[in-house]
Structures are given as C-alpha cells and as structure tokens.
Protein backbone atom coordinates (compact mmCIF):
# COMPACT_ATOMS: atom_id res chain seq x y z
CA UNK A 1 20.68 27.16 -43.01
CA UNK A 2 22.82 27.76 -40.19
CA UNK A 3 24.03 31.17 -38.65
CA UNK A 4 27.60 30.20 -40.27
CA UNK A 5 25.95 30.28 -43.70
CA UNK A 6 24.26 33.84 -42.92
CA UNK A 7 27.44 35.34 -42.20
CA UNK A 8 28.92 33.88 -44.88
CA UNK A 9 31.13 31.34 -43.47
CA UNK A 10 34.41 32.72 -43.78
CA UNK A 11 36.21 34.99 -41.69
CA UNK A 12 36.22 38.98 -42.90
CA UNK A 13 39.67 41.19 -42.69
CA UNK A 14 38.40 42.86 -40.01
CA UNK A 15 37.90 39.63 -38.04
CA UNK A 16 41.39 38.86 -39.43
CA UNK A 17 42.68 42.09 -38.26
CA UNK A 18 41.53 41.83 -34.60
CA UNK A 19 44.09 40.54 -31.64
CA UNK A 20 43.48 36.84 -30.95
CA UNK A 21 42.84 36.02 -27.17
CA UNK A 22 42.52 32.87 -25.29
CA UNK A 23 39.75 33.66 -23.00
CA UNK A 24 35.83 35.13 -23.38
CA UNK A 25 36.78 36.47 -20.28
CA UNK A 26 38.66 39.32 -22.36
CA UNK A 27 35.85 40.20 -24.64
CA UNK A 28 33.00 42.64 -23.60
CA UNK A 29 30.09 43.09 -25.73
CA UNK A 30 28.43 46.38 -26.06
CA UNK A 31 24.72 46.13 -27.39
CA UNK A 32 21.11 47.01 -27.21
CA UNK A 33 18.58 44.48 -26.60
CA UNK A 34 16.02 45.48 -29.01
CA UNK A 35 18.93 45.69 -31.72
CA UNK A 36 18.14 42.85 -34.57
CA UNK A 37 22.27 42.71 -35.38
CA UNK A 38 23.43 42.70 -31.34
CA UNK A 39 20.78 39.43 -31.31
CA UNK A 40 22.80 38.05 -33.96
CA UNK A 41 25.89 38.20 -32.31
CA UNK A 42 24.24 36.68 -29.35
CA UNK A 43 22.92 33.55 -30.60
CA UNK A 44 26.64 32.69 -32.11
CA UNK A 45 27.89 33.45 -28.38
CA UNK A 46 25.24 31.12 -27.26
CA UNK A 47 25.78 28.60 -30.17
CA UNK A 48 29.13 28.50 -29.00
CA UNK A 49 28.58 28.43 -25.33
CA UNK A 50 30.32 31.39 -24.60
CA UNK A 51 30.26 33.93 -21.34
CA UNK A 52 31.15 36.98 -22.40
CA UNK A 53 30.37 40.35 -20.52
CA UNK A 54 27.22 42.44 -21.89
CA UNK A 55 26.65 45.85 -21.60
CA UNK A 56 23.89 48.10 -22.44
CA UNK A 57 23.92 51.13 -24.39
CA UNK A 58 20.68 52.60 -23.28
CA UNK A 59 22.54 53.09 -19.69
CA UNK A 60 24.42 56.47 -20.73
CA UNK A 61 27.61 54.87 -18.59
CA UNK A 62 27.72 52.30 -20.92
CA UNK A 63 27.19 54.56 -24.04
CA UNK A 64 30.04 56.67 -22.83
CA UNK A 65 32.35 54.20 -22.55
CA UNK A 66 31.73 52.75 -25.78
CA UNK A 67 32.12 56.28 -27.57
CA UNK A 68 35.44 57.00 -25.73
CA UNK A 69 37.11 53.56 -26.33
CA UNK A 70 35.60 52.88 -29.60
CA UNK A 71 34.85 56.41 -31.01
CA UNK A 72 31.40 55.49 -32.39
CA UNK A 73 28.00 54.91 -30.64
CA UNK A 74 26.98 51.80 -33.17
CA UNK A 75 26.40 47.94 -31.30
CA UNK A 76 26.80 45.80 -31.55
CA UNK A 77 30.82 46.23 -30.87
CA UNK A 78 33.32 43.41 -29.41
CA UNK A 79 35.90 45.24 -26.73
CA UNK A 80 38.74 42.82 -27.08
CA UNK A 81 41.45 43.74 -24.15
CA UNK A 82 45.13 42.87 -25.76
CA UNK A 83 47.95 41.28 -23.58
CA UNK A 84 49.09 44.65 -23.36
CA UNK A 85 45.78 45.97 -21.42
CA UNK A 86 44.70 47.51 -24.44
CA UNK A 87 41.39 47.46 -26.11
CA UNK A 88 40.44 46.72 -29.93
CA UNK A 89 37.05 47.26 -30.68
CA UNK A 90 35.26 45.12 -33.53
CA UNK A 91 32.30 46.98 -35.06
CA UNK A 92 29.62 44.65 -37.18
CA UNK A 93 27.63 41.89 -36.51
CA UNK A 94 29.11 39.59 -39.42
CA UNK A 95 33.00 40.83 -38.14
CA UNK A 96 32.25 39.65 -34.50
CA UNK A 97 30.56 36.42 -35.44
CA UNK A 98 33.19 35.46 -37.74
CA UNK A 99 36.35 36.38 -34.90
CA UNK A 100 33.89 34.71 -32.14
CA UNK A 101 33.61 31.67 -34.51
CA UNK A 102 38.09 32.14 -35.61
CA UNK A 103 38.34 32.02 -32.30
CA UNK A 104 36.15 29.58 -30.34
CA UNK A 105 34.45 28.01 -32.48
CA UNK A 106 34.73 24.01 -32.76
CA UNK A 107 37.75 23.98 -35.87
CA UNK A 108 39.60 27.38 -33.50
C-alpha cells in the first residue's frame, strides 16, 4: 500500500479549490513534529522530493502567524502565496497530500 492509496488517490475539492503554483518555493508548511498527520504530509513532500519551508507551532511566532493568516491553530496547514502575494491556506493532511501530489507529483 502506498501513501497514494491512504489518502485515497484522488484529489479532494479542497485540493481542487487551492491556487496552483509552479514552485515549492511558494508553499510553507506549518506543523508540529510530534503531530502523526503533519508526518504524513512530510513523507509525501519527501516521496516527492520536495523543499518546502517548515515551521513550528510550538514557537508562539510561528503559532501566531498561523492563527492570523489562517484563522485556526490546527497543522498541519499548507500557506500557498498566490501570484498576487496572497496566501491560501490548506488545512488537512489528506487535502495537502493530494494538492502536493496535483501539483508535483510525477503525472502534475
């Protein structure tokens, strides 16, 4: 079973929904390292040999951030900046893998 079959293999609305970009280097990922989902979303980043930027909840900067561009404190969240500077921020560990997969995965 691969980690496409976990999240079900197809891409969700809110994947759908999201802004595409052409670069990682427009995605941020907030997360917590003991968080089961936020390791999820990290192994398809590394299955797809991505570099995306990580930050930490537990440092209250981070946390801050997160609530005032997202409006909620749950990780793991994808900060996706727009062409327009921008942010949209994907909530839920099945959402981000299927965008990061929609996106940059092999068949993108």
């Amino acid at each position: 079973m691969s980690l496409f079959d976990f999240f079900g293999g197809g891409a969700s609305q809110a994947a759908e929904a999201a802004p595409a970009v052409n670069s990682p280097e427009r995605l941020a990922l907030y997360q917590k390292e003991w968080c089961p989902y936020c390791q999820r979303v990290k192994a398809v980043v590394a299955e797809l040999g991505l570099e995306l930027a990580e930050y930490d909840t537990n440092d209250s900067e981070h946390l801050q951030a997160l609530m005032a561009g997202g409006g909620q404190r749950m990780v793991p969240c994808l900060r996706i900046e727009q062409d327009n500077g921008d942010y949209f921020w994907l909530y839920e560990s099945a959402d981000i893998a299927a965008y990061l997969r929609m996106h940059f995965g092999k068949d993108s």
